[in-house]
N, C-alpha and C. Protein backbone atom coordinates (compact mmCIF):
# COMPACT_ATOMS: atom_id res chain seq x y z
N UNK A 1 79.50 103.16 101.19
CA UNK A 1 80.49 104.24 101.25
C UNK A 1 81.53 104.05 100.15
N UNK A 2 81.97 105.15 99.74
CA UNK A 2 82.98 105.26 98.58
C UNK A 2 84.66 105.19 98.79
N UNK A 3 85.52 104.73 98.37
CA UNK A 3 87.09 104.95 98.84
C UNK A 3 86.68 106.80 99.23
N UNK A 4 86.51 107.53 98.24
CA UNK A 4 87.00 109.06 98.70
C UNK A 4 86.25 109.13 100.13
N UNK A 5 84.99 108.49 100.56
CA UNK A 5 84.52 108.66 101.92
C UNK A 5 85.39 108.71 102.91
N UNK A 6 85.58 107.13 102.78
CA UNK A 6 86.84 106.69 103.41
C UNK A 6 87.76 107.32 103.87
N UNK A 7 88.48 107.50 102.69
CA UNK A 7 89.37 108.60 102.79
C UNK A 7 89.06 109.95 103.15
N UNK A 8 88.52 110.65 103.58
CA UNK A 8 88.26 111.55 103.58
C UNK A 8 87.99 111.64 105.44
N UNK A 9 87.45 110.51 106.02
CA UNK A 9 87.04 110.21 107.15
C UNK A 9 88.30 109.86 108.18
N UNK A 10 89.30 109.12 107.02
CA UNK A 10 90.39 108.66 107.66
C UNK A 10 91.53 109.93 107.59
N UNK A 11 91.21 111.13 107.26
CA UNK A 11 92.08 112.58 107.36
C UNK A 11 91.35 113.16 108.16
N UNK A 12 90.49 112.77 108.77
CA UNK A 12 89.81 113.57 109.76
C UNK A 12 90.42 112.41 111.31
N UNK A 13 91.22 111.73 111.04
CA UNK A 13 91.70 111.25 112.23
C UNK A 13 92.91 112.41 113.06
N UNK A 14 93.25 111.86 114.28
CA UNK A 14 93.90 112.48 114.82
C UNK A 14 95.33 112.36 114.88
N UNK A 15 96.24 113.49 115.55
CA UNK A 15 97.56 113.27 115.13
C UNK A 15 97.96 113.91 113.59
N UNK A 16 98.83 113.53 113.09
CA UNK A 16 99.58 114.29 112.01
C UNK A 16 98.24 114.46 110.87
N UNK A 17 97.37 113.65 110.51
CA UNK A 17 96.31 114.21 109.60
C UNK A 17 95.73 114.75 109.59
N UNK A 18 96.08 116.28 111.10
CA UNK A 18 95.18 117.34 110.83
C UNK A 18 96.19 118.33 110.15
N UNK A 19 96.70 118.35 109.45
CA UNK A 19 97.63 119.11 108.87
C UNK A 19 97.72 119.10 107.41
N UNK A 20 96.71 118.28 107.12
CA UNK A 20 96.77 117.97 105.49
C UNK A 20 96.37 118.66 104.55
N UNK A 21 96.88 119.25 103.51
CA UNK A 21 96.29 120.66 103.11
C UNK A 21 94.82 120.43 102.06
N UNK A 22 94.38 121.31 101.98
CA UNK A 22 92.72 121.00 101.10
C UNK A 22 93.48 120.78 99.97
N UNK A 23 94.18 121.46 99.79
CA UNK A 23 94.27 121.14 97.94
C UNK A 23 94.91 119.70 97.58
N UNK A 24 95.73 119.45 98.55
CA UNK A 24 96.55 117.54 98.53
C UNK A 24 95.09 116.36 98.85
N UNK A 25 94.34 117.21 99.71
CA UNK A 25 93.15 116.42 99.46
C UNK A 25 92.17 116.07 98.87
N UNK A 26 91.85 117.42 98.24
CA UNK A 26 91.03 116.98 97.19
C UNK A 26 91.53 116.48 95.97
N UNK A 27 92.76 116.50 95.81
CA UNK A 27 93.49 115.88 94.49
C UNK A 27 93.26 114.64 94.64
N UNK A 28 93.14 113.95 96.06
CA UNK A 28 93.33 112.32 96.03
C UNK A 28 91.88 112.03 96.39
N UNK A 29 90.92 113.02 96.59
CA UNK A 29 89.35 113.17 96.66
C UNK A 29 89.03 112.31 94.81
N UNK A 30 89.51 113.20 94.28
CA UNK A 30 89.58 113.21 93.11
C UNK A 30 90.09 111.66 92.86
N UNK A 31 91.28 111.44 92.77
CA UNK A 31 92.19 110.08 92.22
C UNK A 31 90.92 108.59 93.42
N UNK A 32 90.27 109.03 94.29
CA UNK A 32 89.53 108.13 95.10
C UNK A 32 88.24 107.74 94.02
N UNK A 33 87.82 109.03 93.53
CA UNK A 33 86.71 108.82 92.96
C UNK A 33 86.79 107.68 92.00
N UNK A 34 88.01 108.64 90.84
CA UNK A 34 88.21 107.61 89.91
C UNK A 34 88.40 106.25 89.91
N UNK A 35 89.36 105.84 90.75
CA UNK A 35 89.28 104.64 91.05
C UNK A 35 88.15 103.61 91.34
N UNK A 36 87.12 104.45 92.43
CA UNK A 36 85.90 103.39 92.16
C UNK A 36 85.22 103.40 91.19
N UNK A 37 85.30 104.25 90.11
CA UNK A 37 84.36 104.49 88.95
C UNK A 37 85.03 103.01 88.20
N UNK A 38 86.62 103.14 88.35
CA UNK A 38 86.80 102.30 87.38
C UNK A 38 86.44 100.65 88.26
N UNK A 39 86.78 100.61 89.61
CA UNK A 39 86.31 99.05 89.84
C UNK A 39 85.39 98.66 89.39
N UNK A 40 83.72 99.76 89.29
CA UNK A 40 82.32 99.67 89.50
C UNK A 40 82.17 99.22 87.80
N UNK A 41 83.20 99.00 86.68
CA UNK A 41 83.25 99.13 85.37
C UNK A 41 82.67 100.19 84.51
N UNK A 42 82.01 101.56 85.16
CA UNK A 42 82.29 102.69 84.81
C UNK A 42 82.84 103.51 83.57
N UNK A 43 84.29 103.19 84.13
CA UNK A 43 85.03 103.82 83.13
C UNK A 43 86.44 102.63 82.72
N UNK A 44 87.39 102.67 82.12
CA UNK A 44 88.30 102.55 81.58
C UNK A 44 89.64 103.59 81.60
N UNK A 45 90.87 103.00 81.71
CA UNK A 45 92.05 104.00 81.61
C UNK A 45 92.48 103.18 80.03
N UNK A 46 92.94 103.77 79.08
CA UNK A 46 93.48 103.83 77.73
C UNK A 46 94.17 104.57 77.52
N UNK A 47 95.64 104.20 77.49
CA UNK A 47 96.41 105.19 76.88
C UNK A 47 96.55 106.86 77.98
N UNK A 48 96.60 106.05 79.14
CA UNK A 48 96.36 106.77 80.22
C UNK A 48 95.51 108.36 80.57
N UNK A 49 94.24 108.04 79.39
CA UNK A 49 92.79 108.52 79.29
C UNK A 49 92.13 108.21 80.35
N UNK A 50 90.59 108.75 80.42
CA UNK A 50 89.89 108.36 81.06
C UNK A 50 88.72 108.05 79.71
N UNK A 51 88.42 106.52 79.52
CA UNK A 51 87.28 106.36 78.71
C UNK A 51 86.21 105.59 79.27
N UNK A 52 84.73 106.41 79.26
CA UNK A 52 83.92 106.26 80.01
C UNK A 52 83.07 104.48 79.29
N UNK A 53 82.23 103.95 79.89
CA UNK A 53 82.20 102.42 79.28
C UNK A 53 80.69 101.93 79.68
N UNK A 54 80.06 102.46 80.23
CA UNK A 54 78.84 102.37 80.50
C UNK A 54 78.20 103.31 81.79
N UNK A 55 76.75 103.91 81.41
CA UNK A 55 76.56 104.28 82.53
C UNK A 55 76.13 104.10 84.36
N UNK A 56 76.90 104.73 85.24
CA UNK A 56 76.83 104.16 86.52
C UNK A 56 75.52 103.91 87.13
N UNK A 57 75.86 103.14 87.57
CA UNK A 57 74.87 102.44 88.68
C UNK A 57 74.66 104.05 90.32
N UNK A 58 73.20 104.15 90.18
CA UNK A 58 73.10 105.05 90.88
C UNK A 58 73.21 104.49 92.62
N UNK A 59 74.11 105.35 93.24
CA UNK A 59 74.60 105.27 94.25
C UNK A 59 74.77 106.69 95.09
N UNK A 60 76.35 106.70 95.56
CA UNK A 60 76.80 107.35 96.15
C UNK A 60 76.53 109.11 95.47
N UNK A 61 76.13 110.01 95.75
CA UNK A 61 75.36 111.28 94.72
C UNK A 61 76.67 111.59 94.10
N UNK A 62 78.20 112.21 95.50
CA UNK A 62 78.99 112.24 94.91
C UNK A 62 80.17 111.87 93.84
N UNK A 63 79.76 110.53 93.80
CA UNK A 63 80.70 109.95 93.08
C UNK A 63 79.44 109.99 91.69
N UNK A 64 77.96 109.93 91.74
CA UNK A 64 77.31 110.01 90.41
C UNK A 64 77.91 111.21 90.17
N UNK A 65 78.22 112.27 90.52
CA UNK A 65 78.24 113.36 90.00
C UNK A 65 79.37 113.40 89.46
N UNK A 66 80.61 112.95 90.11
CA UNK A 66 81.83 112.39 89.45
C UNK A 66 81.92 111.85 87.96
N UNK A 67 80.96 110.75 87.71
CA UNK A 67 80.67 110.12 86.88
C UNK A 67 80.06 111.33 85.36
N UNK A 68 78.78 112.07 85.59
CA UNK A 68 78.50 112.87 84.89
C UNK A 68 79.32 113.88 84.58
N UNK A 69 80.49 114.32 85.13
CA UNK A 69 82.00 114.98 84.75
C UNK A 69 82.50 115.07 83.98
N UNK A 70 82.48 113.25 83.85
CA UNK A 70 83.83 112.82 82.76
C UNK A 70 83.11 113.03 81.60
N UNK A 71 84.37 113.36 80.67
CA UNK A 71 84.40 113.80 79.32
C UNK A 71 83.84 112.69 78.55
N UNK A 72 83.00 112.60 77.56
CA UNK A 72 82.41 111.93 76.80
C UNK A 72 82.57 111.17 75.36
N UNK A 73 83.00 112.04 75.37
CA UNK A 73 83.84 111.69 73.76
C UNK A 73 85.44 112.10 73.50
N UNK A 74 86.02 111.21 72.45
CA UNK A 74 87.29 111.27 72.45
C UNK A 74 87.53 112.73 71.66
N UNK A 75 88.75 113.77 71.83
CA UNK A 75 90.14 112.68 72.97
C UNK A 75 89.39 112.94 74.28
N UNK A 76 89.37 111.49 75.18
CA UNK A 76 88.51 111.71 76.63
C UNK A 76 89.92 112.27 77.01
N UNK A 77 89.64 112.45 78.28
CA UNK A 77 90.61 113.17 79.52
C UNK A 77 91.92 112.79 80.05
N UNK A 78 92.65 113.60 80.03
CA UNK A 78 94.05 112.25 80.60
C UNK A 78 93.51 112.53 82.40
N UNK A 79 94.34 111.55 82.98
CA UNK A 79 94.28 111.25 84.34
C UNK A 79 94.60 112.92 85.24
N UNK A 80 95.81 112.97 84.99
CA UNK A 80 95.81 114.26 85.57
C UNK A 80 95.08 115.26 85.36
N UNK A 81 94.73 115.87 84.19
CA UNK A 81 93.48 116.68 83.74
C UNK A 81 92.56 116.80 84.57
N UNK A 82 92.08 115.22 84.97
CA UNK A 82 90.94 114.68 85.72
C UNK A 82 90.73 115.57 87.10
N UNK A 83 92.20 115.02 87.57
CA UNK A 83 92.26 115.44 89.04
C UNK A 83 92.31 116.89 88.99
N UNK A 84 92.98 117.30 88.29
CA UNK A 84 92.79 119.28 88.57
C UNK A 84 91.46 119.66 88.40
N UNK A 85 90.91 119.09 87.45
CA UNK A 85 88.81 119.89 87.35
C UNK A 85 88.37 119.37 88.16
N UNK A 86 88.21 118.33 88.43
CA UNK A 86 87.24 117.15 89.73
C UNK A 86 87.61 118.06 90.83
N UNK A 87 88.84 117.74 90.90
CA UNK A 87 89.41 117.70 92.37
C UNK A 87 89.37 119.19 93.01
N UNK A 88 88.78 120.35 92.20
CA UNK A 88 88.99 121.95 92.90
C UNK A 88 87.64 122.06 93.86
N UNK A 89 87.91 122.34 94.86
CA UNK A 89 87.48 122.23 95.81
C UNK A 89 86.47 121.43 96.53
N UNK A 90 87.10 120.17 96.08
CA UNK A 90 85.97 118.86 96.49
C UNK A 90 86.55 118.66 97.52
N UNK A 91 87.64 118.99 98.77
CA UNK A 91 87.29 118.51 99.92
C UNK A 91 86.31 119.02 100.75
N UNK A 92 85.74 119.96 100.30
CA UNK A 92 84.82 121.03 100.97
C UNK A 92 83.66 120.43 100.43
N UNK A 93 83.58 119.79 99.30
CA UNK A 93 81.99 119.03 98.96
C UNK A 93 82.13 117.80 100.01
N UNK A 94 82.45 117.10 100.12
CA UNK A 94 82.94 116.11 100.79
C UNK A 94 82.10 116.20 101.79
N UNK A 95 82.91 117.78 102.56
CA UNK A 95 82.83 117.98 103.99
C UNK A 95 81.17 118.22 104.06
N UNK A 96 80.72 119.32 103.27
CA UNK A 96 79.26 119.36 103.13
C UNK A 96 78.64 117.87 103.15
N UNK A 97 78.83 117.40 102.03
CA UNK A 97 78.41 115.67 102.44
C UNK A 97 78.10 114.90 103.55
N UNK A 98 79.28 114.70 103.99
CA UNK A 98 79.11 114.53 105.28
C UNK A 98 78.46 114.85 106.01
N UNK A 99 78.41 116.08 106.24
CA UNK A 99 78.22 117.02 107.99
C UNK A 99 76.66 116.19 107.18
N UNK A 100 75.79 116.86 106.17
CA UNK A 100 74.21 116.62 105.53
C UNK A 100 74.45 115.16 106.77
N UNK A 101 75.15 113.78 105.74
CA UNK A 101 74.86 112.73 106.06
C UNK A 101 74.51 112.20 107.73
N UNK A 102 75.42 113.48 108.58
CA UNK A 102 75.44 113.21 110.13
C UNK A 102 76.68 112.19 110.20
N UNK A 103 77.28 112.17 109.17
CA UNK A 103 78.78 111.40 109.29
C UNK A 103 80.24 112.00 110.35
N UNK A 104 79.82 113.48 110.01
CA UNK A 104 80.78 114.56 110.68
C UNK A 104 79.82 115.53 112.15
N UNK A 105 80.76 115.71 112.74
CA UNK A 105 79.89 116.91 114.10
C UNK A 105 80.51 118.12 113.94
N UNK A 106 80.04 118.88 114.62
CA UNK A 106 81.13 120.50 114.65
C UNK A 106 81.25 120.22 116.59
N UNK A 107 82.10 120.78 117.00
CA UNK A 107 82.31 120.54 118.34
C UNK A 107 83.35 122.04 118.94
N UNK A 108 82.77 122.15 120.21
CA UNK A 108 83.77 123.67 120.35
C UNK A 108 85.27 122.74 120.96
N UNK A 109 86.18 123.31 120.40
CA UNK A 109 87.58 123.26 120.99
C UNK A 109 87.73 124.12 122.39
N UNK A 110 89.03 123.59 122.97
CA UNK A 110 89.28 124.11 124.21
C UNK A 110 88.09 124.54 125.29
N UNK A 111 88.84 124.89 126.79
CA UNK A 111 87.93 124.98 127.44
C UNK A 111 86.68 125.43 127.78
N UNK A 112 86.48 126.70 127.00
CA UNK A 112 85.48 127.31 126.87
C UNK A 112 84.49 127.15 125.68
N UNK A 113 83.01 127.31 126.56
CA UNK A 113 81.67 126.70 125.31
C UNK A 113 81.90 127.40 123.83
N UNK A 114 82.37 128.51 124.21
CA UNK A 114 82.75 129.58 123.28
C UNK A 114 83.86 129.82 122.51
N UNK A 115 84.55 128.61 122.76
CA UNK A 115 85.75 128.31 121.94
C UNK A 115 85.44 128.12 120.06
N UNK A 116 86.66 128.26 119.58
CA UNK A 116 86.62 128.17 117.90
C UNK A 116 85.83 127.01 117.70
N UNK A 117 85.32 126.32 116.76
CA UNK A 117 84.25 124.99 116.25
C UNK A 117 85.26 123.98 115.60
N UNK A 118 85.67 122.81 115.62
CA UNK A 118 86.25 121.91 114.83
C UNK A 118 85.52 120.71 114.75
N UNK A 119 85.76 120.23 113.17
CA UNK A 119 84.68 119.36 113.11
C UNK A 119 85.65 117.72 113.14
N UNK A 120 84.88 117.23 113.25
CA UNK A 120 85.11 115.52 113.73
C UNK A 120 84.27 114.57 113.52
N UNK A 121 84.92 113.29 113.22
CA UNK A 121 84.33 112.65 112.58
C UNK A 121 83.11 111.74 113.57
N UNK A 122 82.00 111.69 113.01
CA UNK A 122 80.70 111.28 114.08
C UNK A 122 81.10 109.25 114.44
N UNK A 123 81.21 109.20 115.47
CA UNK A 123 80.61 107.19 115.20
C UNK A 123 79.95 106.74 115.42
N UNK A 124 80.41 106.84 113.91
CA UNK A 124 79.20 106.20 112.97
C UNK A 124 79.59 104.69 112.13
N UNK A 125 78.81 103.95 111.65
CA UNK A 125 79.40 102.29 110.65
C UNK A 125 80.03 103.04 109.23
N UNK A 126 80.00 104.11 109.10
CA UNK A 126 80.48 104.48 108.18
C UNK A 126 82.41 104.52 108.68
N UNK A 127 82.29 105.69 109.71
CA UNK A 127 83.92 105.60 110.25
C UNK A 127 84.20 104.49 110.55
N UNK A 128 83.26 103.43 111.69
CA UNK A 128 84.16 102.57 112.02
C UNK A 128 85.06 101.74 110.30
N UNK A 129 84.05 101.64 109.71
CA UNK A 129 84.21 100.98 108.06
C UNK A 129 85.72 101.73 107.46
N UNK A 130 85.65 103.08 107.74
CA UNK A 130 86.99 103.57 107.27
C UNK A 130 88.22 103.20 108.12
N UNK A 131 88.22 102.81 109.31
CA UNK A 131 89.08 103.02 110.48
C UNK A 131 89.08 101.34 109.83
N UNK A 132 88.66 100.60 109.78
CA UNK A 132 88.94 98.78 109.22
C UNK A 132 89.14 98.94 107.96
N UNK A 133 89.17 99.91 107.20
CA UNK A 133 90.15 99.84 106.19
C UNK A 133 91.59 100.11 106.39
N UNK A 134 91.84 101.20 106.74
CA UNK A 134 93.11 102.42 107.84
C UNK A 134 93.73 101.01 108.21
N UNK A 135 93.08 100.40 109.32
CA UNK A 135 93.67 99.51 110.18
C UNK A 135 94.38 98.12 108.99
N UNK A 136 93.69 97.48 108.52
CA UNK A 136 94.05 96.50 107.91
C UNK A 136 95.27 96.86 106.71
N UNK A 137 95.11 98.02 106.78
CA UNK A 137 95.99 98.60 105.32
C UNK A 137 95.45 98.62 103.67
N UNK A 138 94.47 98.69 103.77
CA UNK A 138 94.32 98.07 102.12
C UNK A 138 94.72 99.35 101.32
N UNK A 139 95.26 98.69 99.90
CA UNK A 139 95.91 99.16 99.37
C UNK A 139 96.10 100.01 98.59
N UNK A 140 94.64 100.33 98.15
CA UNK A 140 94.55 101.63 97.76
C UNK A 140 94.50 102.96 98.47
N UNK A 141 93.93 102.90 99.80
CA UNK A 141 93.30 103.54 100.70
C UNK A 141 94.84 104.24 101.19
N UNK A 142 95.43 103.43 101.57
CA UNK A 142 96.60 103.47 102.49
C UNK A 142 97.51 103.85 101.35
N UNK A 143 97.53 103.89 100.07
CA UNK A 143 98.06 104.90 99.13
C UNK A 143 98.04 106.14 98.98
N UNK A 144 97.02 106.34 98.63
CA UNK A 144 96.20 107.86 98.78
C UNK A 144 96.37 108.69 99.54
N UNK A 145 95.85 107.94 101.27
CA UNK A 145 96.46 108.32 102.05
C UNK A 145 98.12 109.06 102.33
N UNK A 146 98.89 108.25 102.18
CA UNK A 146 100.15 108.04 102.00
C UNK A 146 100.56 109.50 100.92
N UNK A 147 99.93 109.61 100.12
CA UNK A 147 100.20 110.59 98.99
C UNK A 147 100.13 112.07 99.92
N UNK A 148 99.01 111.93 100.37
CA UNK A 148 98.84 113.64 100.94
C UNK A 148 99.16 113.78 102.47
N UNK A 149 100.12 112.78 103.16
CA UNK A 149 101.10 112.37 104.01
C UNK A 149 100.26 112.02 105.60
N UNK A 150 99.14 111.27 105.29
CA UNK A 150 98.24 110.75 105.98
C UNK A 150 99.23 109.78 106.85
N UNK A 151 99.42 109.14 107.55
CA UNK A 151 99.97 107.85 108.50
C UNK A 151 101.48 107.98 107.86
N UNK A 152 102.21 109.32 107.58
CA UNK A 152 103.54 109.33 107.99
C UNK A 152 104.53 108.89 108.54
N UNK A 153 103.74 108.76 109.87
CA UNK A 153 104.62 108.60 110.97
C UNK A 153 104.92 107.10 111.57
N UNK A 154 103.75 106.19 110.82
CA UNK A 154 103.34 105.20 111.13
C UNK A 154 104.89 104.02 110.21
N UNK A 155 105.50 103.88 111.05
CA UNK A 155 106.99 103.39 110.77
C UNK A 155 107.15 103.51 109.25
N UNK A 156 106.97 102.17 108.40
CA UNK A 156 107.62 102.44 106.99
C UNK A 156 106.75 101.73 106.16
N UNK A 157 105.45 101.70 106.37
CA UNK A 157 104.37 101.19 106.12
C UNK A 157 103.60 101.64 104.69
N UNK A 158 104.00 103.08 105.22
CA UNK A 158 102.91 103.97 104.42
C UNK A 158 103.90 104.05 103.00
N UNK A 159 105.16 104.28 103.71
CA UNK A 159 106.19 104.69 102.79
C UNK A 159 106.19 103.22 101.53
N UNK A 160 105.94 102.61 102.26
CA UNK A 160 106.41 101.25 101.13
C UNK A 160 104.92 100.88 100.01
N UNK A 161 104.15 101.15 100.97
CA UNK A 161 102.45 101.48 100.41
C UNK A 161 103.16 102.18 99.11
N UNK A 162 103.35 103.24 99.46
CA UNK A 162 103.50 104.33 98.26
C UNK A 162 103.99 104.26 97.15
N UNK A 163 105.40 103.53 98.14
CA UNK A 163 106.22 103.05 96.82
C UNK A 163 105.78 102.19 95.64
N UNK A 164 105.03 101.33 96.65
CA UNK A 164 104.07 100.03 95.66
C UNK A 164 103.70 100.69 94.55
N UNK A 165 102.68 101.74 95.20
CA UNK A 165 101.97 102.35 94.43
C UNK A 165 102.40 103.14 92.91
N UNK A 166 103.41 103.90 93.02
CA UNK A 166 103.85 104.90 92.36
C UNK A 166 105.56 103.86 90.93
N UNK A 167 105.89 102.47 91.69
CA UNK A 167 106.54 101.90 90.53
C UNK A 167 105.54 101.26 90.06
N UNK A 168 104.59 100.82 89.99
CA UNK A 168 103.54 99.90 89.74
C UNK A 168 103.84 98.05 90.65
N UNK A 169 104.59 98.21 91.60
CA UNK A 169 104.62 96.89 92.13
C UNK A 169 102.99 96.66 92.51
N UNK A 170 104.00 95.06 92.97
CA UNK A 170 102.20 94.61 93.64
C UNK A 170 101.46 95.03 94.88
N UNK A 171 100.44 94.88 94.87
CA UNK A 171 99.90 96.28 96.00
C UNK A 171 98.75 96.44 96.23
N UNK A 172 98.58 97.26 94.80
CA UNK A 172 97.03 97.75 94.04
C UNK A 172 97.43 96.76 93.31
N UNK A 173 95.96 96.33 93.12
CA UNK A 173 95.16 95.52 91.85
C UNK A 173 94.70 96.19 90.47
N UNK A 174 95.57 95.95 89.08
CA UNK A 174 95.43 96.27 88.39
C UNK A 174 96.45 97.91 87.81
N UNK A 175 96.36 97.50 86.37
CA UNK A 175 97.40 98.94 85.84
C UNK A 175 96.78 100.40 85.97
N UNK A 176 95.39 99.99 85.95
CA UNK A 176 94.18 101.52 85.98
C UNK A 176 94.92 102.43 87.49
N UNK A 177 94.25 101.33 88.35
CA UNK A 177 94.36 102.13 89.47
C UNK A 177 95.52 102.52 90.03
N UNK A 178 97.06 101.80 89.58
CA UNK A 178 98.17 102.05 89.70
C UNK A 178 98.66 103.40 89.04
N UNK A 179 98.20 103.67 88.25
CA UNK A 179 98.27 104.53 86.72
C UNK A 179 97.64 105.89 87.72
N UNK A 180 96.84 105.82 88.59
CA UNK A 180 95.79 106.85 89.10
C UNK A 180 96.39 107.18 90.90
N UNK A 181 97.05 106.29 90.98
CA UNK A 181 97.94 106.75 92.32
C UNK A 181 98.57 107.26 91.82
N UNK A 182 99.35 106.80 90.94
CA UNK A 182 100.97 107.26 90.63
C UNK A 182 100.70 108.94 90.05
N UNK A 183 99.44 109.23 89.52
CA UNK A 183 99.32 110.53 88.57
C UNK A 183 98.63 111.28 89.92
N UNK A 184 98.22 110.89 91.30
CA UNK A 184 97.71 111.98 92.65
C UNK A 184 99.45 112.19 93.18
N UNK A 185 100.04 111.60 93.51
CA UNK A 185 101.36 111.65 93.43
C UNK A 185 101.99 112.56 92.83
N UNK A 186 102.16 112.58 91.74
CA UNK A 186 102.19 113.84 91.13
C UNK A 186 101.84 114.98 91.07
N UNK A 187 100.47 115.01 90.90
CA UNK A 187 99.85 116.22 91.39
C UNK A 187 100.10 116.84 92.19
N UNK A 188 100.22 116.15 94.00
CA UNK A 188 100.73 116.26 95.07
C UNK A 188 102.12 117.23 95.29
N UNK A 189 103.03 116.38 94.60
CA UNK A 189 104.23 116.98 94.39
C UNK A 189 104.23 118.68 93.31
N UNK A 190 103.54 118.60 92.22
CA UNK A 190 103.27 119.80 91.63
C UNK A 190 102.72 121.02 92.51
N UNK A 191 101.76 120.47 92.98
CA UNK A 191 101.15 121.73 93.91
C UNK A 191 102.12 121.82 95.17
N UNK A 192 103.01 121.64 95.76
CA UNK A 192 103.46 121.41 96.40
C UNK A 192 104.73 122.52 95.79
N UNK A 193 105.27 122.12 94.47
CA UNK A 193 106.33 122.92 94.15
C UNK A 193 105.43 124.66 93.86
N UNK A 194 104.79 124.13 93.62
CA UNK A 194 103.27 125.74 93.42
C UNK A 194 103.60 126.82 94.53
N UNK A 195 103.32 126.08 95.73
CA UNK A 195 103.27 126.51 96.86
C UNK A 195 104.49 127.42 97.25
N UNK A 196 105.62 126.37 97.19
CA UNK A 196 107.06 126.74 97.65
C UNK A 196 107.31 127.67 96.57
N UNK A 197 107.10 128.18 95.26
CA UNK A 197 107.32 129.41 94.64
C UNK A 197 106.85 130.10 94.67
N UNK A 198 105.47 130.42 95.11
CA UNK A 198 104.75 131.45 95.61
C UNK A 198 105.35 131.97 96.96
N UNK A 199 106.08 130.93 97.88
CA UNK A 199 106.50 131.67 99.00
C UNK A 199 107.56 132.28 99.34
N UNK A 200 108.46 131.82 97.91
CA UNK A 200 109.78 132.34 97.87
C UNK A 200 109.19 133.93 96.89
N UNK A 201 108.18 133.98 95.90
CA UNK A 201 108.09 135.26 95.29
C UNK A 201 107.77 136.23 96.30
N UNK A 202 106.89 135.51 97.03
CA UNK A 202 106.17 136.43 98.13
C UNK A 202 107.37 136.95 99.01
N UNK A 203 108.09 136.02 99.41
CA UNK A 203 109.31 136.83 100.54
C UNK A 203 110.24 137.71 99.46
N UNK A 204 110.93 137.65 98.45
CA UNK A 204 111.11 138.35 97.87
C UNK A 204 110.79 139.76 97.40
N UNK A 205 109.05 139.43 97.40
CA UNK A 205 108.47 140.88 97.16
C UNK A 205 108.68 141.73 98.87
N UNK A 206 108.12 141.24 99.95
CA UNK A 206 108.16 141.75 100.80
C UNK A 206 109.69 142.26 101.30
N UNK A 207 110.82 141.40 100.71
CA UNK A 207 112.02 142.10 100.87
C UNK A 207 112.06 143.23 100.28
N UNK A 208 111.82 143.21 98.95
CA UNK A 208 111.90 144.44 98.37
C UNK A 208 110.78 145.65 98.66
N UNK A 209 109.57 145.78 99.18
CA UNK A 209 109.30 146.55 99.63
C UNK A 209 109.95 147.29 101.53
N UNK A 210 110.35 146.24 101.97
CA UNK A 210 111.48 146.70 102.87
C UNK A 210 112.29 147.20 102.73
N UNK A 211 113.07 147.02 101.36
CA UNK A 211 114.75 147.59 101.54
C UNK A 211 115.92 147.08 102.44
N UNK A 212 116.78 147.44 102.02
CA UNK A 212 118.16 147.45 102.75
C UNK A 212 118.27 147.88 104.07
């Protein structure tokens, strides 16, 4: 299984991470990928590029496909770049992924058979594997997390995770993957300001088609 699995398994938990929006997720879908590309020696960050360094070891489909993405020749990609093309609508590949793998179920909500469908995560060694990451904290995971406001609530844990993450303290291992939190972070926050001006144009317009 891949960090974005992981991750992806561990937003399908319960409590405040059903609230997490697709687009904050697939940005860190995205910043998950990269990161294992670069542990797996993959790729390289330069000059806070993405430069690719040999080809991957066939594995996980999604993350090969990740891999066949990246830009090839210089100037390669900056980090953020990355995450806006990768990352458009990969929590929904994900989810396809999954459900294929039998990782995820669909299940009816509320009392009736005939209730709306929500899906959930199957257990399986794959979740338990994400839930012993979740649990132990590790440090990338619990970043990422942390970015698209996964374990919030969870005292000051996540918060300090983050922080690690985003000055470059110690935490994460290495400048790459520090470099690749700190730029989902961002993202996060961008789409985020996206959002909140679209909703102020939008009430605006609807004022003005109201009137006085």
């Amino acid at each position: 299984m891949s960090t974005a699995r992981d991750l992806f398994l561990t937003a399908m938990g319960p409590g405040p991470t059903e609230s997490v929006g697709q687009g904050d997720l697939s940005l860190a879908l995205a910043g998950a990928e990269l990161i294992d590309l670069i542990g797996s020696g993959t790729v390289a960050v330069e000059d806070e590029r993405i430069v690719p360094h040999r080809a991957p070891v066939p594995g996980d489909r999604l993350l090969d496909e990740a891999a066949e993405a990246l830009t090839p020749q210089a100037p390669y990609e900056r980090i953020e770049d990355w995450l806006w093309r990768r990352g458009r609508d990969l929590s929904a590949a994900y989810q396809a992924a999954l459900e294929e793998d039998g990782e995820l179920t669909r299940k009816r909500g509320g009392l009736l058979s005939f209730g709306p469908e929500r899906v959930e995560a199957a257990d399986t060694p794959a979740r338990r594997r994400a839930e012993d990451r979740w649990r132990e904290r590790e440090p990338v995971l619990t970043a990422l997390a942390s970015a698209v406001g996964i374990g919030g609530s969870d005292s000051s844990s996540s918060d300090s995770d983050s922080e690690r993450a985003s000055d470059g303290s110690p935490g994460i291992d290495g400048e790459a993957e520090t470099a690749v939190v700190a730029a989902v972070l961002d993202a996060v926050m961008e789409l985020e300001a996206v959002r909140q001006r679209r909703s102020i144009e939008n009430a605006a317009y609807a004022n003005l088609w109201r009137g006085p």
